[in-house]
PDB file of N, CA and C in Angstrom:
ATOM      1  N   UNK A   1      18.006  -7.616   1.980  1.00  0.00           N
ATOM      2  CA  UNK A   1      17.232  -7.025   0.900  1.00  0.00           C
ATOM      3  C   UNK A   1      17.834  -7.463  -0.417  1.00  0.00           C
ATOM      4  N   UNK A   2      16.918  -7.925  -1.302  1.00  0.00           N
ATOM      5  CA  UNK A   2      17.418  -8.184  -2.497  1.00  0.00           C
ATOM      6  C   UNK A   2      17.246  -7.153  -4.083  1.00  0.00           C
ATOM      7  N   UNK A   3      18.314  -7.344  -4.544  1.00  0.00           N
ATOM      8  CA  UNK A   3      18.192  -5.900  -5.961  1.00  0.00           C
ATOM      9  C   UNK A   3      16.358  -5.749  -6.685  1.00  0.00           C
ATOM     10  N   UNK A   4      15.622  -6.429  -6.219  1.00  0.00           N
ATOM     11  CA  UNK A   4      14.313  -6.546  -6.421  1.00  0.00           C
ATOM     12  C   UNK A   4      13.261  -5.463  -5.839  1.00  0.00           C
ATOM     13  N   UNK A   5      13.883  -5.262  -4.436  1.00  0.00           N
ATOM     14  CA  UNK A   5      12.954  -4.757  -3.388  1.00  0.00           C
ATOM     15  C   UNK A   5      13.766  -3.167  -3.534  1.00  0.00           C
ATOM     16  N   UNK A   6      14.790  -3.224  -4.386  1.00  0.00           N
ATOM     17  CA  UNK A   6      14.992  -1.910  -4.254  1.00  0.00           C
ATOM     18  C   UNK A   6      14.832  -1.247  -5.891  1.00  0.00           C
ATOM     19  N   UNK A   7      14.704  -1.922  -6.640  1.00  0.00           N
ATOM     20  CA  UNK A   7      14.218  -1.644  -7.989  1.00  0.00           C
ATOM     21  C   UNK A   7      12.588  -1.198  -7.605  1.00  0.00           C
ATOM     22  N   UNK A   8      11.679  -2.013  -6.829  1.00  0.00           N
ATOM     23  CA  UNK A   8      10.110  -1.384  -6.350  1.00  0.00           C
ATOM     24  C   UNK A   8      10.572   0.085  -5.674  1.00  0.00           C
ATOM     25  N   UNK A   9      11.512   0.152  -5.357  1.00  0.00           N
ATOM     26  CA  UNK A   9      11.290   1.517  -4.342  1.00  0.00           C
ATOM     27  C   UNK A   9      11.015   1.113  -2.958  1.00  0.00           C
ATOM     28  N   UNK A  10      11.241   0.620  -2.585  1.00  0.00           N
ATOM     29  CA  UNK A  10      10.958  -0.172  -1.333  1.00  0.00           C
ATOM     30  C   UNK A  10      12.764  -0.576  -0.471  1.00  0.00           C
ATOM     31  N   UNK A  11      13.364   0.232   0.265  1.00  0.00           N
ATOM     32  CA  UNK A  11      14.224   0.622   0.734  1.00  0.00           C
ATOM     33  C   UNK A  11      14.091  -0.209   2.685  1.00  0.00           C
ATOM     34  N   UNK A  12      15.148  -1.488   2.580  1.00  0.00           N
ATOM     35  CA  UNK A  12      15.129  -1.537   4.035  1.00  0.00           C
ATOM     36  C   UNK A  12      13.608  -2.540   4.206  1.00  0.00           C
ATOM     37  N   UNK A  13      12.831  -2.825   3.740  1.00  0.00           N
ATOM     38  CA  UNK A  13      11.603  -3.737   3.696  1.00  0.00           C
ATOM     39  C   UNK A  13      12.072  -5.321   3.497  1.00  0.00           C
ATOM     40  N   UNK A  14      11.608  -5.770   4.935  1.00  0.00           N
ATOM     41  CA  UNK A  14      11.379  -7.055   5.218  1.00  0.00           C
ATOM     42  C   UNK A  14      10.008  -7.478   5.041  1.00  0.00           C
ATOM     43  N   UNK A  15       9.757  -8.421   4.758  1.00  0.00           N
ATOM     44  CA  UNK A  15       8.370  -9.096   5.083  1.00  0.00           C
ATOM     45  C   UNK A  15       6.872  -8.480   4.532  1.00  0.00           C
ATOM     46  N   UNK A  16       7.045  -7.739   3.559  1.00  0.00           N
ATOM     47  CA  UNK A  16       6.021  -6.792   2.841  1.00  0.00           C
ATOM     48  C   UNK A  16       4.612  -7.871   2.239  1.00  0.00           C
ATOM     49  N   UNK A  17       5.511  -8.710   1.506  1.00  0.00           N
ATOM     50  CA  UNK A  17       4.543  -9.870   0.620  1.00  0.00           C
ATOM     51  C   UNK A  17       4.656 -10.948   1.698  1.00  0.00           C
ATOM     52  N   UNK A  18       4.167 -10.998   2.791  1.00  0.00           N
ATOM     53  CA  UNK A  18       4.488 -12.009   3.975  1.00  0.00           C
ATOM     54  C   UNK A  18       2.921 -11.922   4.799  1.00  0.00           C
ATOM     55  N   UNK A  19       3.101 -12.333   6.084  1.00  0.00           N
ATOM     56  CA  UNK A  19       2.293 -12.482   7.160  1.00  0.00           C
ATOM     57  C   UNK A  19       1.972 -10.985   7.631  1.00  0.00           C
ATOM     58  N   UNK A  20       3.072 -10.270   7.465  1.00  0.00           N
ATOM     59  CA  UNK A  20       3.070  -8.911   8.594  1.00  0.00           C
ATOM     60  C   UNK A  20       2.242  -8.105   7.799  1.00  0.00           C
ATOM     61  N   UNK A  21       2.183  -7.865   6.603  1.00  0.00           N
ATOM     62  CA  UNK A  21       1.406  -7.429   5.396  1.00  0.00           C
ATOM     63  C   UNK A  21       2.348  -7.373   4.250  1.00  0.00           C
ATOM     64  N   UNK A  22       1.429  -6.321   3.682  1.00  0.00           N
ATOM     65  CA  UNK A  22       1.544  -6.216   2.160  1.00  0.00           C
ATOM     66  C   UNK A  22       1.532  -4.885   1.227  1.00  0.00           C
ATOM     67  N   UNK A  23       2.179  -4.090   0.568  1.00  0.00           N
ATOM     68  CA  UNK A  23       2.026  -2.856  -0.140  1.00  0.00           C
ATOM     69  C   UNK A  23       2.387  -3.607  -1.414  1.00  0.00           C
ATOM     70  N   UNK A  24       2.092  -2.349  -2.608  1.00  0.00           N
ATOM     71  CA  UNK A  24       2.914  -3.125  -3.937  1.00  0.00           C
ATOM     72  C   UNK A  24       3.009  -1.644  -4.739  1.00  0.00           C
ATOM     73  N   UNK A  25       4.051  -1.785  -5.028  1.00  0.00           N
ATOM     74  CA  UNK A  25       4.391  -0.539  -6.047  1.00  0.00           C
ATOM     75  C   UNK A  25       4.302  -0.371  -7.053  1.00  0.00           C
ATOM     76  N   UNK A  26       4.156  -1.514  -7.700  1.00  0.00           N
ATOM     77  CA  UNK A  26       4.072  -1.692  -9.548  1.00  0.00           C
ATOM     78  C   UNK A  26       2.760  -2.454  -9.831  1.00  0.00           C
ATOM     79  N   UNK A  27       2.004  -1.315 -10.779  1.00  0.00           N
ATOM     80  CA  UNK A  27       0.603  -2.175 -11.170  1.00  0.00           C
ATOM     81  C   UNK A  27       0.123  -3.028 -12.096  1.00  0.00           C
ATOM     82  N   UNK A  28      -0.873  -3.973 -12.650  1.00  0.00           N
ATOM     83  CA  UNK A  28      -1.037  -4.267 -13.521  1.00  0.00           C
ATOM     84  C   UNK A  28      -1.494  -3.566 -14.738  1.00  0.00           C
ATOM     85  N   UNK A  29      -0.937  -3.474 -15.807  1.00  0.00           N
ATOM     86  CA  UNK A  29      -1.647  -2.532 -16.750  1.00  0.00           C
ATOM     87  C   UNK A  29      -2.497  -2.869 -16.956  1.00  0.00           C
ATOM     88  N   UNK A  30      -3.350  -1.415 -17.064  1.00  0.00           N
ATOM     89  CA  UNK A  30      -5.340  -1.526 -17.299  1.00  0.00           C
ATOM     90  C   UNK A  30      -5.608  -1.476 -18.442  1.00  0.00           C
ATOM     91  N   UNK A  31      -4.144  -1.248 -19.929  1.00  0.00           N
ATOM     92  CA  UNK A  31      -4.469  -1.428 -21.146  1.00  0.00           C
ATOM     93  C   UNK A  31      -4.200  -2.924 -21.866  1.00  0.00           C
ATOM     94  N   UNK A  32      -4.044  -3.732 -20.858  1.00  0.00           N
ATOM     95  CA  UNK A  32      -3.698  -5.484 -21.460  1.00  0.00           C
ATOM     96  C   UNK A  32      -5.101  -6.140 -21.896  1.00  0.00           C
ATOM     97  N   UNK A  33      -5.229  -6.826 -22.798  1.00  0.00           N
ATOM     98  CA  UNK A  33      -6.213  -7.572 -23.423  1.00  0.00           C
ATOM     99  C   UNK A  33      -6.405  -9.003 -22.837  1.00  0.00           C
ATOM    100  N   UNK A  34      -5.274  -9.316 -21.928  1.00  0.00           N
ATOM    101  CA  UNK A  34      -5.501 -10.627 -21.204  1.00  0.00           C
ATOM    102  C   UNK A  34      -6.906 -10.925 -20.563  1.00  0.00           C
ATOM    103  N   UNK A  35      -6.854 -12.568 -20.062  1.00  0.00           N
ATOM    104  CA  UNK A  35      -8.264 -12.667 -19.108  1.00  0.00           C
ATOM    105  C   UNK A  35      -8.066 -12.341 -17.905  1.00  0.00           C
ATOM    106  N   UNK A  36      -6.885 -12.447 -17.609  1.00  0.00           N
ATOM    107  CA  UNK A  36      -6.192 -11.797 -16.389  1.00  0.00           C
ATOM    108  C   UNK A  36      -6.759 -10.548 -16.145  1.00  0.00           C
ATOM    109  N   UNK A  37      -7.337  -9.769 -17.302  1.00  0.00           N
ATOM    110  CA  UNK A  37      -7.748  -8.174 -16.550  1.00  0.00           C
ATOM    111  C   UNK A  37      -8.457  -7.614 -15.492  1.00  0.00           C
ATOM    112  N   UNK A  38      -7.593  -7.053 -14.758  1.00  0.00           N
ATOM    113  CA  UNK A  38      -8.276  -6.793 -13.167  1.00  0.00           C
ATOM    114  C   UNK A  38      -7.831  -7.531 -12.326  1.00  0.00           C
ATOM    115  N   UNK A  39      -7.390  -8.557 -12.803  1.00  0.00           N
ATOM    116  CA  UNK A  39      -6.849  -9.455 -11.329  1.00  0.00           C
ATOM    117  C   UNK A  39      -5.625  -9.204 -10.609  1.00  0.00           C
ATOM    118  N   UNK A  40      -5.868  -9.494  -8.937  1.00  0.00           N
ATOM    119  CA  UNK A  40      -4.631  -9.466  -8.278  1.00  0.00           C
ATOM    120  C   UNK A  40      -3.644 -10.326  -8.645  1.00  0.00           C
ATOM    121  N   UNK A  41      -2.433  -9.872  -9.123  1.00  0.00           N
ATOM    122  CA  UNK A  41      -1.022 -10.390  -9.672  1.00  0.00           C
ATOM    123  C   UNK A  41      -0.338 -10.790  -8.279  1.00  0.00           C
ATOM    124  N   UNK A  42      -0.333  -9.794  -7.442  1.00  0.00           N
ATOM    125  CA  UNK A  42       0.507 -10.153  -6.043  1.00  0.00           C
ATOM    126  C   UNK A  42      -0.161 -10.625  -4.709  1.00  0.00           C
ATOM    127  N   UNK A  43      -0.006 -11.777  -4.568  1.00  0.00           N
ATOM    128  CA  UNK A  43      -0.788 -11.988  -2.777  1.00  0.00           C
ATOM    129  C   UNK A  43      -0.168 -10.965  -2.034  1.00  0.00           C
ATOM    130  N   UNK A  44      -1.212 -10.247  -1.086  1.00  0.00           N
ATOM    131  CA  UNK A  44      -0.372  -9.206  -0.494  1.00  0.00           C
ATOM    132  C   UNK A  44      -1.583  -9.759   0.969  1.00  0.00           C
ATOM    133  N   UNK A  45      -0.942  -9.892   1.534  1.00  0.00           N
ATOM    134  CA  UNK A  45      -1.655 -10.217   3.640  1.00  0.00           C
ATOM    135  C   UNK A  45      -1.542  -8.981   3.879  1.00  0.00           C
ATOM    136  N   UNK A  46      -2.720  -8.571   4.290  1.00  0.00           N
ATOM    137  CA  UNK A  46      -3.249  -6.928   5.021  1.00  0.00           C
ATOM    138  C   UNK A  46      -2.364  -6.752   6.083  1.00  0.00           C
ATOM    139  N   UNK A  47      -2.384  -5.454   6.877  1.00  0.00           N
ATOM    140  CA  UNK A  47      -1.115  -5.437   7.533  1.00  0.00           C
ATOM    141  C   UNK A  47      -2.429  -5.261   8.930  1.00  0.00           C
ATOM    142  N   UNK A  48      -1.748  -5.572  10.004  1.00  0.00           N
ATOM    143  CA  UNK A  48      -3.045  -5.669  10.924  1.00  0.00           C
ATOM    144  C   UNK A  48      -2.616  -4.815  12.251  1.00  0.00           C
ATOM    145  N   UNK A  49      -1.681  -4.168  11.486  1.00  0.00           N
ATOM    146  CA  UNK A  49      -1.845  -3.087  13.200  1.00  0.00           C
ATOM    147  C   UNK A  49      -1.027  -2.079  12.340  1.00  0.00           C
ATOM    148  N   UNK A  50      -1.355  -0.492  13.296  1.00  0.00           N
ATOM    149  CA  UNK A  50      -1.173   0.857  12.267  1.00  0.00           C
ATOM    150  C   UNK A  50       0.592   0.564  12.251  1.00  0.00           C
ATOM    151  N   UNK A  51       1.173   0.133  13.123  1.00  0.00           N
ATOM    152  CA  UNK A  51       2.841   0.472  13.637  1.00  0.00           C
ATOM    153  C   UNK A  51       3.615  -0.139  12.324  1.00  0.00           C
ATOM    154  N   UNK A  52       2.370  -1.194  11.843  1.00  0.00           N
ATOM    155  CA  UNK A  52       3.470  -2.052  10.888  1.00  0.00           C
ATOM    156  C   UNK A  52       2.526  -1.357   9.240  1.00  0.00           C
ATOM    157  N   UNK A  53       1.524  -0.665   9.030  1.00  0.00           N
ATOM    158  CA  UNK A  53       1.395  -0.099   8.147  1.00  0.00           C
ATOM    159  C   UNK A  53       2.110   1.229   7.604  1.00  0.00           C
ATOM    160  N   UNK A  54       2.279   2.005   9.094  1.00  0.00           N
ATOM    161  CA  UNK A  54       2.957   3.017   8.760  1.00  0.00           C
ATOM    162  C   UNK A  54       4.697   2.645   8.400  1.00  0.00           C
ATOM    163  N   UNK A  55       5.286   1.813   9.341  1.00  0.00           N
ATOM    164  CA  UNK A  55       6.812   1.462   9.355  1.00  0.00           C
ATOM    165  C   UNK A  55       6.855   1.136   7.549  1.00  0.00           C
ATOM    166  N   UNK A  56       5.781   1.004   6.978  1.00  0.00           N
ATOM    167  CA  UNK A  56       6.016   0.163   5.616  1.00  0.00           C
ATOM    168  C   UNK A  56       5.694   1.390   5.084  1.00  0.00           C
ATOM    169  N   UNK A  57       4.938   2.281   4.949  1.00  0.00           N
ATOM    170  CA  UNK A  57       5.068   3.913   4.381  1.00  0.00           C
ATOM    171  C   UNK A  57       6.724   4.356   4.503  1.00  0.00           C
ATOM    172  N   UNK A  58       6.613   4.188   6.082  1.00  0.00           N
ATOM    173  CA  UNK A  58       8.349   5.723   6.138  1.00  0.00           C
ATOM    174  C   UNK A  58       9.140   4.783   5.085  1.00  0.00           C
ATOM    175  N   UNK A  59       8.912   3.124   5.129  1.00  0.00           N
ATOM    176  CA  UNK A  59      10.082   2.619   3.860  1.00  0.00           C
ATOM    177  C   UNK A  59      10.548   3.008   2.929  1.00  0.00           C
ATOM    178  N   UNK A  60       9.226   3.595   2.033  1.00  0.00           N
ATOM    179  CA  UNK A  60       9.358   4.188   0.844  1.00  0.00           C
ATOM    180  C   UNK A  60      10.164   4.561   0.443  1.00  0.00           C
ATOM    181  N   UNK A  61      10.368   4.833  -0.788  1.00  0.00           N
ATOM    182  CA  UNK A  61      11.202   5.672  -1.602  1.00  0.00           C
ATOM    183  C   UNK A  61      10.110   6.939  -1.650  1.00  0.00           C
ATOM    184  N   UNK A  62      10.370   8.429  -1.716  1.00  0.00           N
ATOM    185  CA  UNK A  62       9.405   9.455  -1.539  1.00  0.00           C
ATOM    186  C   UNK A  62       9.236   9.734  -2.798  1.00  0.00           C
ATOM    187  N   UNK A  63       9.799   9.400  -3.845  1.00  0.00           N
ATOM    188  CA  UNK A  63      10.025   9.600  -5.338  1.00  0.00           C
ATOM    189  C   UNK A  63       8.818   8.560  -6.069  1.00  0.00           C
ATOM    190  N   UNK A  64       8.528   7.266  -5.165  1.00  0.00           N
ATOM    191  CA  UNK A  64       7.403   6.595  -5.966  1.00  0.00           C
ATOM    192  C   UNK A  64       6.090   7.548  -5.990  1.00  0.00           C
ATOM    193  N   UNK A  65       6.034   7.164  -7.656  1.00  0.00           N
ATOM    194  CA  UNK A  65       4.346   7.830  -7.787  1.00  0.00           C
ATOM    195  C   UNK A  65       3.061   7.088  -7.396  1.00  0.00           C
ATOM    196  N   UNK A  66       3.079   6.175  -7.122  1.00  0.00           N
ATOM    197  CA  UNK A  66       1.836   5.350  -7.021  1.00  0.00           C
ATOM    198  C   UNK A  66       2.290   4.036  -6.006  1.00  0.00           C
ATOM    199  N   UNK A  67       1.476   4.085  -5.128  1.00  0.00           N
ATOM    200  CA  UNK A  67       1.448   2.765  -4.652  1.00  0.00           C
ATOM    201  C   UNK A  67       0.410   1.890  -4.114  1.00  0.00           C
ATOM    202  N   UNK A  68       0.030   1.057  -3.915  1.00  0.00           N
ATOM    203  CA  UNK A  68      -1.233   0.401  -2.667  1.00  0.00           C
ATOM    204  C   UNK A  68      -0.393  -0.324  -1.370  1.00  0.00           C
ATOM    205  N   UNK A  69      -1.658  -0.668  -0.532  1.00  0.00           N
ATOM    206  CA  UNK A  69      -1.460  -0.548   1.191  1.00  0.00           C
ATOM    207  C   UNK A  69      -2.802  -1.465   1.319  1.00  0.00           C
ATOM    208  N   UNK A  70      -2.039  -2.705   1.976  1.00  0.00           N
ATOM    209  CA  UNK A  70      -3.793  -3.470   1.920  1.00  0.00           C
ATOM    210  C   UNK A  70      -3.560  -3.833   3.918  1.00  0.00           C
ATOM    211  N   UNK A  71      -5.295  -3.398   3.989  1.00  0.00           N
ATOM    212  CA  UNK A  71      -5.366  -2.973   5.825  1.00  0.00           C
ATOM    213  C   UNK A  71      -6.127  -3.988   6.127  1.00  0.00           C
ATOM    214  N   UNK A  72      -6.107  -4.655   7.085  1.00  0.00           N
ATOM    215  CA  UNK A  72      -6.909  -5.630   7.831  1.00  0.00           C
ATOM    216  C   UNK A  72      -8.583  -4.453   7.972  1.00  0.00           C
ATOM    217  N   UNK A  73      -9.534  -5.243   7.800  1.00  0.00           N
ATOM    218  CA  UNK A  73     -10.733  -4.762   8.725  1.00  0.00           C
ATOM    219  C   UNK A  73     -11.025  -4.457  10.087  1.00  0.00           C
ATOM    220  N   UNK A  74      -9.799  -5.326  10.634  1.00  0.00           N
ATOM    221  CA  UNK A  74      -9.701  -4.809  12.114  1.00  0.00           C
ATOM    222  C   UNK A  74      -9.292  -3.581  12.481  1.00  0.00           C
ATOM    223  N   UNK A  75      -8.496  -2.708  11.705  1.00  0.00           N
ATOM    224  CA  UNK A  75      -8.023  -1.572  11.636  1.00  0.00           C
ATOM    225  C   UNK A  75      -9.373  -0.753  11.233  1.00  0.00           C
ATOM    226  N   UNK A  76     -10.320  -0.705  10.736  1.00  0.00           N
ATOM    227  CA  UNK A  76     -11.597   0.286  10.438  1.00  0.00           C
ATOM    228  C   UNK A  76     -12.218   0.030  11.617  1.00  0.00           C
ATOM    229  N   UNK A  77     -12.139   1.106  12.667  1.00  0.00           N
ATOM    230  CA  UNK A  77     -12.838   1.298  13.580  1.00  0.00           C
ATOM    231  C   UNK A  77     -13.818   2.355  13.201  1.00  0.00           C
ATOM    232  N   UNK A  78     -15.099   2.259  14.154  1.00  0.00           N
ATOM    233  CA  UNK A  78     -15.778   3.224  13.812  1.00  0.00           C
ATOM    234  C   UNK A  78     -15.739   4.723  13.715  1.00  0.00           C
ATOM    235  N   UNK A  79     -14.803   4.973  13.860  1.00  0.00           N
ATOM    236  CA  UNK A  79     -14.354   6.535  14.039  1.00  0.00           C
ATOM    237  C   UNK A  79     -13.557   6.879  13.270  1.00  0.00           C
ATOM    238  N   UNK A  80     -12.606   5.810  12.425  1.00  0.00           N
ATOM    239  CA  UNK A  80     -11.475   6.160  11.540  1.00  0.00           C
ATOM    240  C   UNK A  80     -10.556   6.687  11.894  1.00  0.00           C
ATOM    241  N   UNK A  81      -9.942   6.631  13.462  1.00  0.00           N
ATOM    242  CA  UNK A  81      -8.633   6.548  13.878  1.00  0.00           C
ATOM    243  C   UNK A  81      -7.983   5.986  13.430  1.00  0.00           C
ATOM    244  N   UNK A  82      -8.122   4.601  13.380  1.00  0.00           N
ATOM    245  CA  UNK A  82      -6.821   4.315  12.849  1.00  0.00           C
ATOM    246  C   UNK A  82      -6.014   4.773  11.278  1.00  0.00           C
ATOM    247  N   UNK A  83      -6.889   4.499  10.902  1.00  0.00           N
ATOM    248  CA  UNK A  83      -6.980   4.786   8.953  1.00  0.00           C
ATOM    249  C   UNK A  83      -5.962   6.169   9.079  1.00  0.00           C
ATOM    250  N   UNK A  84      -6.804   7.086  10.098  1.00  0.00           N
ATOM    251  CA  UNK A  84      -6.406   8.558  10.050  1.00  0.00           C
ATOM    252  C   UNK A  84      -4.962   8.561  10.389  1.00  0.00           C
ATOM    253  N   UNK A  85      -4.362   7.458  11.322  1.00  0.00           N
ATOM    254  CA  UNK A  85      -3.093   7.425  11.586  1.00  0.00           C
ATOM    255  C   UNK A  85      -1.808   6.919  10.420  1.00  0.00           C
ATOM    256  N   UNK A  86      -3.004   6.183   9.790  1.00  0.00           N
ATOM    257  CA  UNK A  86      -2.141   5.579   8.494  1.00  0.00           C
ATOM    258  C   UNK A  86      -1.631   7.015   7.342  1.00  0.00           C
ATOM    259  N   UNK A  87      -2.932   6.965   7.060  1.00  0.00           N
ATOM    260  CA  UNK A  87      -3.732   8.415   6.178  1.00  0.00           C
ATOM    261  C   UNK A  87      -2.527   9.497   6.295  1.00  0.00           C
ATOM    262  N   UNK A  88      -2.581   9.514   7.761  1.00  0.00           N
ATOM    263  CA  UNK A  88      -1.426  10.902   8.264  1.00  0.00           C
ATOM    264  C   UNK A  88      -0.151  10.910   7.654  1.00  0.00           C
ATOM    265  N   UNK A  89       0.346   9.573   8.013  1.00  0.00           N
ATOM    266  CA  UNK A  89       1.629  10.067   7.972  1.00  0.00           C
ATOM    267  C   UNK A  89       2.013   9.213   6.312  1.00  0.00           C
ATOM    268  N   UNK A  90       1.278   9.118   4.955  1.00  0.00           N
ATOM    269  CA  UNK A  90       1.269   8.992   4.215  1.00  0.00           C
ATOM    270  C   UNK A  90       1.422  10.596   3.380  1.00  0.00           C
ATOM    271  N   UNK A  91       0.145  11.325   3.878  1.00  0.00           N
ATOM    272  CA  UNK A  91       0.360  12.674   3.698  1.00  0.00           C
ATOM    273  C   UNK A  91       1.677  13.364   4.145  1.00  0.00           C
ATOM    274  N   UNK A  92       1.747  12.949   5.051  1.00  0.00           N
ATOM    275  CA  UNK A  92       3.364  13.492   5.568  1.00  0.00           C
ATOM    276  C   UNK A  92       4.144  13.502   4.743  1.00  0.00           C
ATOM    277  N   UNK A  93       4.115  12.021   4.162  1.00  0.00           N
ATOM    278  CA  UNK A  93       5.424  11.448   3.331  1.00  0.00           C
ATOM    279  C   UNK A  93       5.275  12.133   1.774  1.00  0.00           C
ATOM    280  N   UNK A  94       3.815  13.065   1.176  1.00  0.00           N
ATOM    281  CA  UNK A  94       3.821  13.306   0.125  1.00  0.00           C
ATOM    282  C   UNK A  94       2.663  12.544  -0.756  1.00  0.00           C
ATOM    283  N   UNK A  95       2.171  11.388  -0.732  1.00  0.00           N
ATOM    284  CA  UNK A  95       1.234  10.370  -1.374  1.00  0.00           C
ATOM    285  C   UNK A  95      -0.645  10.826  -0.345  1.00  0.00           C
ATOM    286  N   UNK A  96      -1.058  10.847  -1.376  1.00  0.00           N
ATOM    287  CA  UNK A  96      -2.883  11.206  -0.933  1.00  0.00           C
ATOM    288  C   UNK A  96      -3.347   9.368  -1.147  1.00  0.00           C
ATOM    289  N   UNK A  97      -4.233   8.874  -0.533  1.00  0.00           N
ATOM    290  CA  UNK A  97      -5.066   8.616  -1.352  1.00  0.00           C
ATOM    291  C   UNK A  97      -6.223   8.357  -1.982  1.00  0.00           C
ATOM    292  N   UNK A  98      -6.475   7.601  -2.665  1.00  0.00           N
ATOM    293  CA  UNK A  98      -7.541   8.146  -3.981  1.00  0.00           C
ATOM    294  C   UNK A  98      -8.170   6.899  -4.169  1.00  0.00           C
ATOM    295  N   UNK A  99      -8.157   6.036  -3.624  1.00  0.00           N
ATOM    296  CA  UNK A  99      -9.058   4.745  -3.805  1.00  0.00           C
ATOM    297  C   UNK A  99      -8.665   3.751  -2.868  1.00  0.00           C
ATOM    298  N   UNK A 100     -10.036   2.919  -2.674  1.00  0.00           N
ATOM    299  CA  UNK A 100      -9.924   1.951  -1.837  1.00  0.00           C
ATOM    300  C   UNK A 100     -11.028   0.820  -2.841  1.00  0.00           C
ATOM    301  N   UNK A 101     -10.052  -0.806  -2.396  1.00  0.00           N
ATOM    302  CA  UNK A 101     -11.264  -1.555  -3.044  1.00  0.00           C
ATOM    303  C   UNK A 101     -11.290  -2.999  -1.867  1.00  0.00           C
ATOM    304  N   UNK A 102     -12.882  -3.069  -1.534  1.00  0.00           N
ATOM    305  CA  UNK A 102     -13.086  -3.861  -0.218  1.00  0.00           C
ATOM    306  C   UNK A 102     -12.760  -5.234  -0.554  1.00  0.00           C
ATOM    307  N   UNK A 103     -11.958  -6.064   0.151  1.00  0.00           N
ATOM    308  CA  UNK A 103     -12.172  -7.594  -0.423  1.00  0.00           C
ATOM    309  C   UNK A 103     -12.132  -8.194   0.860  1.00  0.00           C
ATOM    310  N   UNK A 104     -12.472  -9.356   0.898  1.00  0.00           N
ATOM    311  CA  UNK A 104     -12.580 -10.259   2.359  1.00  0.00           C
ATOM    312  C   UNK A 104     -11.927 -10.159   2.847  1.00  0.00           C
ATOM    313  N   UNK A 105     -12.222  -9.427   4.075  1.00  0.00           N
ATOM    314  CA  UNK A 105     -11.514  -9.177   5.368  1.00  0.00           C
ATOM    315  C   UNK A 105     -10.716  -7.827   5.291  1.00  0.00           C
ATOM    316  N   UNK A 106     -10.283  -7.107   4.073  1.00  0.00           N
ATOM    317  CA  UNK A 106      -9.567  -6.236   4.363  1.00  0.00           C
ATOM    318  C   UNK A 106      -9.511  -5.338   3.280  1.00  0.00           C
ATOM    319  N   UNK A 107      -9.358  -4.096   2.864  1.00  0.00           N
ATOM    320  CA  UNK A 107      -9.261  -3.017   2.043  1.00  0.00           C
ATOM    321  C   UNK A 107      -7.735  -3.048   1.265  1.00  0.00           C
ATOM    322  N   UNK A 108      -7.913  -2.767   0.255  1.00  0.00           N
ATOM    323  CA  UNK A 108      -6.535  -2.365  -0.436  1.00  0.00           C
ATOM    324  C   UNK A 108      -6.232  -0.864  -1.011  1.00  0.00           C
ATOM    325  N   UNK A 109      -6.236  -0.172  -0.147  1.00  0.00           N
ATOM    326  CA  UNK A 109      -5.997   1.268  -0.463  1.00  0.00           C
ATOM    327  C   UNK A 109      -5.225   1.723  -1.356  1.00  0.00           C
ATOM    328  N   UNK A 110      -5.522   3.060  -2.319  1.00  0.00           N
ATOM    329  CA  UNK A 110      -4.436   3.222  -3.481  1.00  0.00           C
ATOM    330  C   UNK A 110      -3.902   4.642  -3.129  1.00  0.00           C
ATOM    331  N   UNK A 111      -3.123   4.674  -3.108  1.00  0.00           N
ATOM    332  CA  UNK A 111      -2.568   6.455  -2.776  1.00  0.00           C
ATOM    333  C   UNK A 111      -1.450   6.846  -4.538  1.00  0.00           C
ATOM    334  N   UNK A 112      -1.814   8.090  -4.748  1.00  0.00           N
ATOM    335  CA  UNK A 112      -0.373   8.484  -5.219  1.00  0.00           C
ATOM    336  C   UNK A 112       0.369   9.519  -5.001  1.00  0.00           C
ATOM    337  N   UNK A 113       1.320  10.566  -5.602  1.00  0.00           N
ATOM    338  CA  UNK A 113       1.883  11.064  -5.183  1.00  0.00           C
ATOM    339  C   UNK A 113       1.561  12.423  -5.165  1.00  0.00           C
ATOM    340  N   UNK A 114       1.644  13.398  -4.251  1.00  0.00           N
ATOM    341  CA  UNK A 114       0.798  14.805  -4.612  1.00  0.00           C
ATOM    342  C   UNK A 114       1.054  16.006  -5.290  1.00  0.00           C
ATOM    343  N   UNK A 115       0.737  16.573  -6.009  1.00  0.00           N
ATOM    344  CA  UNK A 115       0.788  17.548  -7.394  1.00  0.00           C
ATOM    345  C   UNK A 115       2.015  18.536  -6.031  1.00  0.00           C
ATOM    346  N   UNK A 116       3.067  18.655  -6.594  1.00  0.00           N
ATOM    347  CA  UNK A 116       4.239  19.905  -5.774  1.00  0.00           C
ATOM    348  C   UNK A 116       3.674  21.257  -5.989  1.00  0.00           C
ATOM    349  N   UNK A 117       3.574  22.169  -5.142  1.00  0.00           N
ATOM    350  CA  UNK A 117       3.362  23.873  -5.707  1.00  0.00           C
ATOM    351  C   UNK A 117       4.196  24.226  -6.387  1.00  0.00           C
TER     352      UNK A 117
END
């Protein structure tokens, strides 16, 4: 692990921006005037089975406020098991989330962190 991956909050994470998939913790600001606005900054490869979406949740730091989670389409089954398995143990960890945006082949889900009682 390099002083990089632990400045994201990302603790113990191999292979995140790789083949196995992809999360990202830090966003682009939505107040920049660039032409860049809106665009994906990070290639992130969907993660294509729940074992390696969730293993990349428990990574976390529980203290990040915001993050995304980009899922293969193969993972949206018609019933939303799987999602629900992701979903779960995200809630577990503290993070809801609150948006999804569809792109070829796979979703990039946005969660953040949930209001404490």
């Amino acid at each position: 692990m390099n002083d990089a991956d632990g400045m994201n909050g990302m603790n113990g994470m191999k292979g995140l921006i790789g083949e196995e998939g992809g999360t990202r913790v830090s966003f682009p600001s939505r107040k920049t005037s660039s032409p860049a606005r809106g665009a994906d900054l990070t290639p992130m490869h969907p993660f294509s089975s729940v074992e390696g979406a969730i293993a990349a949740i428990d990574a976390l730091d529980r203290g990040l406020r915001e993050f995304e989670l980009s899922v293969s389409d193969k993972l949206q089954d018609y019933l939303g098991v799987q999602m629900a398995q992701i979903n779960d143990r995200a809630l577990a960890r503290g993070w809801e989330p609150i948006s999804f945006m569809q792109k070829n082949g796979f979703r990039r889900y946005r969660f953040k962190a949930m209001r404490r009682a």
